[in-house]
Structures are given as C-alpha cells and as structure tokens.
Protein backbone atom coordinates (compact mmCIF):
# COMPACT_ATOMS: atom_id res chain seq x y z
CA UNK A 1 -20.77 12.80 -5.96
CA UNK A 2 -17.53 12.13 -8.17
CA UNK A 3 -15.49 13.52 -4.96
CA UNK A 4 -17.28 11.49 -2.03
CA UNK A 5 -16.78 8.35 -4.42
CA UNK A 6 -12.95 9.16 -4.73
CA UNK A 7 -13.00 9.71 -1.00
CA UNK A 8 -14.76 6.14 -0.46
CA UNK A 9 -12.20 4.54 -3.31
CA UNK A 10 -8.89 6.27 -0.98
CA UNK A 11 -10.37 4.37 2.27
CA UNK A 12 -10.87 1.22 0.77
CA UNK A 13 -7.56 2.05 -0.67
CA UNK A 14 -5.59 2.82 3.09
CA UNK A 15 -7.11 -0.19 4.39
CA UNK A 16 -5.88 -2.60 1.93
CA UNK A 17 -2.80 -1.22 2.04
CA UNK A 18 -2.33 -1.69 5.91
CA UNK A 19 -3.67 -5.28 5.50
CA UNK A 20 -1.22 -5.91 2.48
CA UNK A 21 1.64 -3.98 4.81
CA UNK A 22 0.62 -6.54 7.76
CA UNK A 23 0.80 -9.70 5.23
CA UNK A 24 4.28 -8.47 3.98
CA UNK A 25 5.25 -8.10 7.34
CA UNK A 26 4.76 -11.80 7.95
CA UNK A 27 6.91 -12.61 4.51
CA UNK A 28 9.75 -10.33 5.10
CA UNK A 29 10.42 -12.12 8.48
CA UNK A 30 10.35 -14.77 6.18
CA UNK A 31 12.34 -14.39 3.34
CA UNK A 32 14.59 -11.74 4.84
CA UNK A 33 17.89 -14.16 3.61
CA UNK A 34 16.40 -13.96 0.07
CA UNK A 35 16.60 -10.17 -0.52
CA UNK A 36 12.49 -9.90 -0.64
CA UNK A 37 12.84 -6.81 1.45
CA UNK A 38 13.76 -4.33 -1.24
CA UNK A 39 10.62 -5.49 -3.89
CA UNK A 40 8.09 -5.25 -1.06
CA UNK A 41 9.55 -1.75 0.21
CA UNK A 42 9.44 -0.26 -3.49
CA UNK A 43 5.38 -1.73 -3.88
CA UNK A 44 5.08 0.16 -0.61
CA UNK A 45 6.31 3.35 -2.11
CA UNK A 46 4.57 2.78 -5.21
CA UNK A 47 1.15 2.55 -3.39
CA UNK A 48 2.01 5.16 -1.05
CA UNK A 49 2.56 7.57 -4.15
CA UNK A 50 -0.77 6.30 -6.05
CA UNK A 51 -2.10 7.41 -2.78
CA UNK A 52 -0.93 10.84 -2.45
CA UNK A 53 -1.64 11.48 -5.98
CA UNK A 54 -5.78 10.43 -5.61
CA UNK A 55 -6.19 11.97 -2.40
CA UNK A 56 -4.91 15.43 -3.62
CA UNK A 57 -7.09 15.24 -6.44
C-alpha cells in the first residue's frame, strides 16, 4: 500500500514538475537579461534529484 502511494505521490510529482518547467519557460523568456536562468535551472535539478531519490525507493 505504502509503495502504490509513493508511486501515486512520484506522478503527481512529474506532472507538477512539467507544469512548473512550462511556467518557467514563459519567465525565462522573460527575464533572460536579469540572470533568472541559473536559479530556475538549479530548482530544476533540485527537483529532478528529489525525484530520482523517491522513485528508487
């Protein structure tokens, strides 16, 4: 049960992440000039790695 929860919680999880990668999309055409590019790359790698790490649990 604990497993097909986890497995639920990583979904959830993916999606957001594509719709928060689709939003930050739209802000680093933005704010390119302002050097927002590097912040929002690292947050990608950060929830990229909390990713990995649940779904090999």
């Amino acid at each position: 049960m604990q497993e097909r929860a986890a497995v639920g919680l990583t979904l959830i999880e993916t999606f957001w992440n594509f719709f928060l990668w689709q939003k930050w999309g739209k802000t680093l055409q933005k704010g390119q000039k302002r050097g927002k590019k590097r912040v929002d790359y690292r947050s990608l790698l950060f929830s990229l790695m909390m990713f990995n790490t649940l779904k090999n649990k």
